[in-house]
Every structure is written in structure tokens, then in C-alpha cells.
PDB file of N, CA and C in Angstrom:
ATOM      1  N   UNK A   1       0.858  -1.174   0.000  1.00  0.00           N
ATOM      2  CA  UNK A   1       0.000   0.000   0.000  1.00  0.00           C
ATOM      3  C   UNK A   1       0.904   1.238   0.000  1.00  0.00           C
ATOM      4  N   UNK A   2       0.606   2.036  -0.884  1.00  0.00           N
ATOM      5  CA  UNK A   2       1.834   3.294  -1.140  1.00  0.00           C
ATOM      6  C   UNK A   2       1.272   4.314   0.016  1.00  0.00           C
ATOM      7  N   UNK A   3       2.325   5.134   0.300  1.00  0.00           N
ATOM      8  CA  UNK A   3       2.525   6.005   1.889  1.00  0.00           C
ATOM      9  C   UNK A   3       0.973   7.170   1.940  1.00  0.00           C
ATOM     10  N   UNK A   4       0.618   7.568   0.646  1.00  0.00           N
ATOM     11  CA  UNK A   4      -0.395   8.525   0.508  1.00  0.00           C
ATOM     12  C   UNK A   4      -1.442   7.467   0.574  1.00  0.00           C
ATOM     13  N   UNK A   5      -1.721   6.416   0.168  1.00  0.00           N
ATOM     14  CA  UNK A   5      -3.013   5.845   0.446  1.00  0.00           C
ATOM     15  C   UNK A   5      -3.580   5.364   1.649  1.00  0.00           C
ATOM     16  N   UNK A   6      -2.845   4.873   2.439  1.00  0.00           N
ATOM     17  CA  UNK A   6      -2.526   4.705   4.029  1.00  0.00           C
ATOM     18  C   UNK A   6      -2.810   6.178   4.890  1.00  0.00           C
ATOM     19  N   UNK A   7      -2.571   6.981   4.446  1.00  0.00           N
ATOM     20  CA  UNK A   7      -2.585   8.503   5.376  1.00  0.00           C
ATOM     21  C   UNK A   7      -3.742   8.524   5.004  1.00  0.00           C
ATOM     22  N   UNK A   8      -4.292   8.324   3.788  1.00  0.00           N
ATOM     23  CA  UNK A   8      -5.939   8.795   3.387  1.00  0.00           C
ATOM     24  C   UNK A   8      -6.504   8.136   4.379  1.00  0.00           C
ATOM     25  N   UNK A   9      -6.241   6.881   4.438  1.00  0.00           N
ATOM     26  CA  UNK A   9      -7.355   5.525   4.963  1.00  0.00           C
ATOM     27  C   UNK A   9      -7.263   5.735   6.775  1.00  0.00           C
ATOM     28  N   UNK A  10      -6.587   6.230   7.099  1.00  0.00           N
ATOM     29  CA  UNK A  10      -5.891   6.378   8.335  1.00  0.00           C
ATOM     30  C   UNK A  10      -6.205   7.813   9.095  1.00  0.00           C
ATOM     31  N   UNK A  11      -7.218   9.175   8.480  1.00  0.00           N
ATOM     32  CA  UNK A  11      -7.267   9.946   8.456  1.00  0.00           C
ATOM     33  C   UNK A  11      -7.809  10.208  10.156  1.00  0.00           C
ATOM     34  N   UNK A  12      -7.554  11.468  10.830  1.00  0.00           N
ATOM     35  CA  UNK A  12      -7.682  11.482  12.041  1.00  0.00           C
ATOM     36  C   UNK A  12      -9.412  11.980  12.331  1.00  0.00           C
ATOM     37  N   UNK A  13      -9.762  11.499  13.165  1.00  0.00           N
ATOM     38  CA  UNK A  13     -11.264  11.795  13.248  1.00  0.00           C
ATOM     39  C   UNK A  13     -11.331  13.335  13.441  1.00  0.00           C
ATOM     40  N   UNK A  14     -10.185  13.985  14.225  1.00  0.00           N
ATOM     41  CA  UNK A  14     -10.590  15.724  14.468  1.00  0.00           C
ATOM     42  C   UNK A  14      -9.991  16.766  13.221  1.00  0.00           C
ATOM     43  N   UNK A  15     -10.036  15.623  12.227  1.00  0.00           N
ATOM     44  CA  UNK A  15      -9.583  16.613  11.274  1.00  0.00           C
ATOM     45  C   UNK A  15     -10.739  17.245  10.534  1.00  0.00           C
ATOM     46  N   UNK A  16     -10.618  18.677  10.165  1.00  0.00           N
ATOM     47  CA  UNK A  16     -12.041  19.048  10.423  1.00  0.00           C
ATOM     48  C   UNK A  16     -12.285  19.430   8.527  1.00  0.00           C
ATOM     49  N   UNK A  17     -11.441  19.005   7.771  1.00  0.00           N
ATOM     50  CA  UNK A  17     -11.623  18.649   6.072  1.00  0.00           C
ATOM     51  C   UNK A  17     -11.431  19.955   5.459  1.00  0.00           C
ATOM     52  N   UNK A  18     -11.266  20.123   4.391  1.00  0.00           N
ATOM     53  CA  UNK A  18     -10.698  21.357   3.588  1.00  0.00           C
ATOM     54  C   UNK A  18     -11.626  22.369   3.452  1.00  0.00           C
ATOM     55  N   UNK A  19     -12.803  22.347   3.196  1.00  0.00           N
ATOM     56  CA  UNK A  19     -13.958  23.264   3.444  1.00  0.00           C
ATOM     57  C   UNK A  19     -13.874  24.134   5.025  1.00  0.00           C
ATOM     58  N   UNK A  20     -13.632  23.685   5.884  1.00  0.00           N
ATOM     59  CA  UNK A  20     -13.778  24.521   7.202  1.00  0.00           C
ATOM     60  C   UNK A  20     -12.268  25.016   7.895  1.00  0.00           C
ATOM     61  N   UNK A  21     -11.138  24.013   7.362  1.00  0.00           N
ATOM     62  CA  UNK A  21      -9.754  24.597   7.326  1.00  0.00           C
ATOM     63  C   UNK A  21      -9.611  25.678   6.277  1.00  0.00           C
ATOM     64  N   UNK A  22     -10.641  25.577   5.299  1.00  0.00           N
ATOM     65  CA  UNK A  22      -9.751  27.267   4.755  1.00  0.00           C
ATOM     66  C   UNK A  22     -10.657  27.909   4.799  1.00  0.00           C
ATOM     67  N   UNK A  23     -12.016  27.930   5.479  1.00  0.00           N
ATOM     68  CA  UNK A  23     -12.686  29.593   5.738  1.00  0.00           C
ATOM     69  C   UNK A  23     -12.184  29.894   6.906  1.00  0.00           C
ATOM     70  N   UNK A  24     -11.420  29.173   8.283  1.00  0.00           N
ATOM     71  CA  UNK A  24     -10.774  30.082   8.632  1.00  0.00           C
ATOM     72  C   UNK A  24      -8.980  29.846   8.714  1.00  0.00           C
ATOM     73  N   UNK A  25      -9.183  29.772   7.670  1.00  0.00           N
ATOM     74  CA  UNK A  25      -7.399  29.689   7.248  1.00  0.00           C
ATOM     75  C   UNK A  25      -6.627  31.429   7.514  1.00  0.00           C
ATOM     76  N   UNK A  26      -7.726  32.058   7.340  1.00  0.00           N
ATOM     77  CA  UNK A  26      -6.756  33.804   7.383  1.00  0.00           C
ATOM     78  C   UNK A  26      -6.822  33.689   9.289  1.00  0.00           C
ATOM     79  N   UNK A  27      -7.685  33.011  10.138  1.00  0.00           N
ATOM     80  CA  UNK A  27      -7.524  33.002  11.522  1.00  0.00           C
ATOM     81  C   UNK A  27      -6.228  32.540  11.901  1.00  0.00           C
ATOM     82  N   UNK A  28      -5.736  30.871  11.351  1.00  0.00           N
ATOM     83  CA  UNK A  28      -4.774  30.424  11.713  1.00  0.00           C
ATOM     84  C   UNK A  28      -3.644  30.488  10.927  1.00  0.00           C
ATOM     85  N   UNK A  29      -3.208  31.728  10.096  1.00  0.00           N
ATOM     86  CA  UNK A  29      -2.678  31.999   9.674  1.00  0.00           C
ATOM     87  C   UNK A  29      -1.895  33.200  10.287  1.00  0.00           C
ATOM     88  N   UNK A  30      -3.316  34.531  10.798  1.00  0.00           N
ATOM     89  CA  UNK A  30      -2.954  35.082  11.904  1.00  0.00           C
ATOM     90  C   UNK A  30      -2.258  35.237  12.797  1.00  0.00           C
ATOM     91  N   UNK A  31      -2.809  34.182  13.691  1.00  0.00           N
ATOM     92  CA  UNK A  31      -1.843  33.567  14.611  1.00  0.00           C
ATOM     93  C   UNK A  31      -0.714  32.997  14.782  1.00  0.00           C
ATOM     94  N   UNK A  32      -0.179  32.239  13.813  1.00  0.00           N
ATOM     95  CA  UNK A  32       0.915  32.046  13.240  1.00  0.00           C
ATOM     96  C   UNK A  32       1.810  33.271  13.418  1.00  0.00           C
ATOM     97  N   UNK A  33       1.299  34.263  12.433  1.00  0.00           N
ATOM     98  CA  UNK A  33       1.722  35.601  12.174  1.00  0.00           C
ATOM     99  C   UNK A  33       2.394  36.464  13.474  1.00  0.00           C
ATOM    100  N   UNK A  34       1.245  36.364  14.024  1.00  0.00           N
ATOM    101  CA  UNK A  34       1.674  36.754  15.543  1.00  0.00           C
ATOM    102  C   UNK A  34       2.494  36.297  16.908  1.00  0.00           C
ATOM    103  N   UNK A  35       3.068  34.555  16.001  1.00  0.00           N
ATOM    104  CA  UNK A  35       3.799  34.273  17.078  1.00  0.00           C
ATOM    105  C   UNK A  35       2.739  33.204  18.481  1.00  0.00           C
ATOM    106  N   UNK A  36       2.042  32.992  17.933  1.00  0.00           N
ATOM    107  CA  UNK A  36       0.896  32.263  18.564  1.00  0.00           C
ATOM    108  C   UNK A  36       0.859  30.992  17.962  1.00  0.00           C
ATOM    109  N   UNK A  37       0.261  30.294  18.802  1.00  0.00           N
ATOM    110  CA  UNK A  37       0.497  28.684  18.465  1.00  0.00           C
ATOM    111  C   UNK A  37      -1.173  28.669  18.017  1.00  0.00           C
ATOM    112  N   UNK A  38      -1.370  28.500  16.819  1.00  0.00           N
ATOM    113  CA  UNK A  38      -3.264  28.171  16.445  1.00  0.00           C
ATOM    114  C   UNK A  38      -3.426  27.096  17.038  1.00  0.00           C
ATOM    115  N   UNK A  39      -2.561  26.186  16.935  1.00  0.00           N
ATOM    116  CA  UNK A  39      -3.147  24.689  17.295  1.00  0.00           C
ATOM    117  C   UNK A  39      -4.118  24.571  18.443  1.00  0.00           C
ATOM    118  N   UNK A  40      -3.551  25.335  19.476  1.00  0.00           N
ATOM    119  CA  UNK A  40      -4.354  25.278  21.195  1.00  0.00           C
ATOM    120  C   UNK A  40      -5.801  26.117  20.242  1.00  0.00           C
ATOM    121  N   UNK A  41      -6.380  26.947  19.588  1.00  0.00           N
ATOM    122  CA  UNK A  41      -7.167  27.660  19.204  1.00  0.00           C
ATOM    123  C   UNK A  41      -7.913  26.432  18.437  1.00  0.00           C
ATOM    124  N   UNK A  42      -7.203  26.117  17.378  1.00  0.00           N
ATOM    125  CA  UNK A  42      -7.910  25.494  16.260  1.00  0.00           C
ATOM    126  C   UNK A  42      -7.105  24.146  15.899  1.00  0.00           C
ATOM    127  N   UNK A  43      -7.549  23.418  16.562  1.00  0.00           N
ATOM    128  CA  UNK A  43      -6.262  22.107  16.673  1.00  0.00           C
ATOM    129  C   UNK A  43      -6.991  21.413  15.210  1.00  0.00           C
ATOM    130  N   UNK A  44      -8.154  20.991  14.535  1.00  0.00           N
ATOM    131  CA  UNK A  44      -8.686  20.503  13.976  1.00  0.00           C
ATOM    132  C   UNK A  44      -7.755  21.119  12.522  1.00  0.00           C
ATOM    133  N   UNK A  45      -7.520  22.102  12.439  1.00  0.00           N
ATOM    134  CA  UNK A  45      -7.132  23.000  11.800  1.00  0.00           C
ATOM    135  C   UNK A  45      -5.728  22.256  11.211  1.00  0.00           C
ATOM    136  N   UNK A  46      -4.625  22.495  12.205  1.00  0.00           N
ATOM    137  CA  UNK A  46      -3.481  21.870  12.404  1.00  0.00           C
ATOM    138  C   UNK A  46      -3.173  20.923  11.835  1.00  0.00           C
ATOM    139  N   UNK A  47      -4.197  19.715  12.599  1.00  0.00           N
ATOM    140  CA  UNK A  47      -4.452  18.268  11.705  1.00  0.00           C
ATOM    141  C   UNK A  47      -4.593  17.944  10.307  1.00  0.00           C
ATOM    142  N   UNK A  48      -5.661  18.646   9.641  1.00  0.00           N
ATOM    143  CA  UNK A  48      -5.488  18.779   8.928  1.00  0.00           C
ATOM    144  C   UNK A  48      -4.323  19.489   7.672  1.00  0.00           C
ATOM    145  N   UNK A  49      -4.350  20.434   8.249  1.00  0.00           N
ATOM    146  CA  UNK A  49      -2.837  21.022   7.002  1.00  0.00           C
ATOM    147  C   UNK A  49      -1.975  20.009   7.363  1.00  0.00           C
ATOM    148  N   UNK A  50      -1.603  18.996   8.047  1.00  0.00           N
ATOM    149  CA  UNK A  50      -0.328  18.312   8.463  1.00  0.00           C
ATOM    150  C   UNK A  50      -1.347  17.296   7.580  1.00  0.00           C
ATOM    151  N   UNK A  51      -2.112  16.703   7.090  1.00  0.00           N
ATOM    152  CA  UNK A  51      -2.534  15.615   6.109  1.00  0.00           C
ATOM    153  C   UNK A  51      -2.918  15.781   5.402  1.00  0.00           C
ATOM    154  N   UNK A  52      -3.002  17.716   4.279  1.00  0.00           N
ATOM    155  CA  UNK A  52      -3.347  17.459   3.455  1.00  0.00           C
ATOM    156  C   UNK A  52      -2.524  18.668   2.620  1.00  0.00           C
ATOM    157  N   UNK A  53      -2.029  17.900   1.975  1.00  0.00           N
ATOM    158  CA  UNK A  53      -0.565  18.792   1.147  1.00  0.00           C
ATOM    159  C   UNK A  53      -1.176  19.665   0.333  1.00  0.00           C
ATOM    160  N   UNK A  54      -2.242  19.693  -0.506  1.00  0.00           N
ATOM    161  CA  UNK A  54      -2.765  21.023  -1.283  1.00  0.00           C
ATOM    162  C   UNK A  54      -3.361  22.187   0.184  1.00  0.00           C
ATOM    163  N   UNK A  55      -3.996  21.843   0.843  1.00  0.00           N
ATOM    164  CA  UNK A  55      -4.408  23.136   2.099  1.00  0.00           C
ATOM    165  C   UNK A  55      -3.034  23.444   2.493  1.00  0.00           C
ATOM    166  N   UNK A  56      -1.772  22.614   3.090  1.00  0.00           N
ATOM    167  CA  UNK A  56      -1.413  23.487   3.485  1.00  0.00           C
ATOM    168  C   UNK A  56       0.049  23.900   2.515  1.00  0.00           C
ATOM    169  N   UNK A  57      -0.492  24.104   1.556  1.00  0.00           N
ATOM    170  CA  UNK A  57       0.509  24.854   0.429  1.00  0.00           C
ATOM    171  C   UNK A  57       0.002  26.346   0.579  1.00  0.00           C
ATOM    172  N   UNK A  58      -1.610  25.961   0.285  1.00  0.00           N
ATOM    173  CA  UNK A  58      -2.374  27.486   0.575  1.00  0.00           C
ATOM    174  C   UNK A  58      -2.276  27.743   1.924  1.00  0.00           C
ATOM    175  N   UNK A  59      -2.008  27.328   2.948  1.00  0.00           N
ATOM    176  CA  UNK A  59      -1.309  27.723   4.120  1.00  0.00           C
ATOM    177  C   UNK A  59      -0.390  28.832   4.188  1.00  0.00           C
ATOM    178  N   UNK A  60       0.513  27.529   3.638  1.00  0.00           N
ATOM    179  CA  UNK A  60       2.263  28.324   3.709  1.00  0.00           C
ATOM    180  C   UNK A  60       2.101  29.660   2.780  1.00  0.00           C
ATOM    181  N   UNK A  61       1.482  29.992   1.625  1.00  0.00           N
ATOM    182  CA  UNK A  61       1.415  30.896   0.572  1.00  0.00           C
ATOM    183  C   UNK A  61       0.398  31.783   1.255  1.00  0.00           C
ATOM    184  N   UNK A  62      -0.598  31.524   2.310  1.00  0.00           N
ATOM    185  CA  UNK A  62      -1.346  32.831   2.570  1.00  0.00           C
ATOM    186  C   UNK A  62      -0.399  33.825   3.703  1.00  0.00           C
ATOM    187  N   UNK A  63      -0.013  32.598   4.353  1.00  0.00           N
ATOM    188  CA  UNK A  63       0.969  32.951   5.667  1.00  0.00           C
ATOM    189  C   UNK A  63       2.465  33.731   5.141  1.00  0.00           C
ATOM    190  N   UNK A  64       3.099  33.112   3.824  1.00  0.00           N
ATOM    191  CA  UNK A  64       4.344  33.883   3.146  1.00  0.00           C
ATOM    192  C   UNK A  64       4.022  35.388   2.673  1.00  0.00           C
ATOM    193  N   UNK A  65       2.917  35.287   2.030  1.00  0.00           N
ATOM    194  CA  UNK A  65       2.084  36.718   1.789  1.00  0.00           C
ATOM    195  C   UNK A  65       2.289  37.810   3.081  1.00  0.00           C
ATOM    196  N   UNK A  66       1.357  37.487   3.721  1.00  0.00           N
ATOM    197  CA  UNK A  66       1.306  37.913   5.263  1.00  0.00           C
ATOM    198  C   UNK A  66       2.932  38.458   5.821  1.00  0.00           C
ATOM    199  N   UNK A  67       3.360  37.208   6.002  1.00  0.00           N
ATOM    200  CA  UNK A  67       4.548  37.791   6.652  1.00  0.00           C
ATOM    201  C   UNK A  67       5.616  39.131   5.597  1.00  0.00           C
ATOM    202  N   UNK A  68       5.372  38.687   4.095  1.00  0.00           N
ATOM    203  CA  UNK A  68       5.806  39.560   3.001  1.00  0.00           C
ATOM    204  C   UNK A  68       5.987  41.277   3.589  1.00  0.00           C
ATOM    205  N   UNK A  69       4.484  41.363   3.666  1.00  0.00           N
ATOM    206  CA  UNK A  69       3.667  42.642   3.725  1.00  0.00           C
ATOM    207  C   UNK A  69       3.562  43.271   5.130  1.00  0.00           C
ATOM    208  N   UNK A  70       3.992  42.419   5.796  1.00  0.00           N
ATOM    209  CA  UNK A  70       3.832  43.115   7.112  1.00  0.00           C
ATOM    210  C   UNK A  70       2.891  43.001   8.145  1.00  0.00           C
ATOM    211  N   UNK A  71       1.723  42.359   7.588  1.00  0.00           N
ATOM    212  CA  UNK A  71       0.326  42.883   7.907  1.00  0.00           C
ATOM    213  C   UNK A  71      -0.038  41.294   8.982  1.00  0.00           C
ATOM    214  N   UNK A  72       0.806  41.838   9.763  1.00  0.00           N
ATOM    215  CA  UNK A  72       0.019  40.774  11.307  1.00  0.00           C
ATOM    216  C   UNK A  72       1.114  42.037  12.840  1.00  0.00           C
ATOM    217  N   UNK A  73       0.064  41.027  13.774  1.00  0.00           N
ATOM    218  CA  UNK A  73       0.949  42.076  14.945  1.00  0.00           C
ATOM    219  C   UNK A  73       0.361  43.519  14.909  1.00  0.00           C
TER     220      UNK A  73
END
């Protein structure tokens, strides 16, 4: 069984799926921003971007933006 099909099948019950990790993706992105740990906030959140490589590309790219520009803190 190849390593991505196993992570699918294996998926964590508090992961809260790509629809509700990215409407509030600018929250835990935020926080990030600020030096804050989201996870204690939005742990479901977390879980997910750690199992699903397209969210947290748009993660890392909303959060690289962010930190770019200045605009947290």
C-alpha cells in the first residue's frame, strides 16, 4: 500500500476537512503571524494542514504573503 493511500485511509477523526480549514485559514494563519500557536485555538485546523498537502501549500502561501507585507501584529 503506497505512503499517501494509508494517510488517506488512516485519516484522524478531528480533522475538520478542507472546506472549514480554509474559511478560517486567514484566523490560523494570523496567529501564526503573531507568534501564537493556532493549534491550542484550532487544533482541527493543524491536523489537517499536516494531512493534506494542497491546504497546506495554501497555508504556507497565505501565511508567506502575510509575513511579506507586514500585515500581522
Amino acid at each position: 500500500m503506497s505512503e499517501a493511500l494509508r494517510q488517506f485511509l488512516t485519516l484522524d477523526p478531528d480533522d475538520v476537512g478542507c472546506e472549514e480549514a480554509l474559511e478560517a485559514l486567514h484566523l490560523y494563519v494570523e496567529m501564526t503571524a503573531n507568534g501564537n500557536d493556532p493549534d491550542i485555538k484550532y487544533p482541527g485546523i493543524g491536523i489537517h494542514l499536516r494531512a493534506c498537502a494542497p491546504c497546506f501549500e495554501d497555508y504556507q502561501g497565505v501565511l508567506a504573503a502575510v509575513m511579506d507585507e507586514g500585515n500581522f501584529g
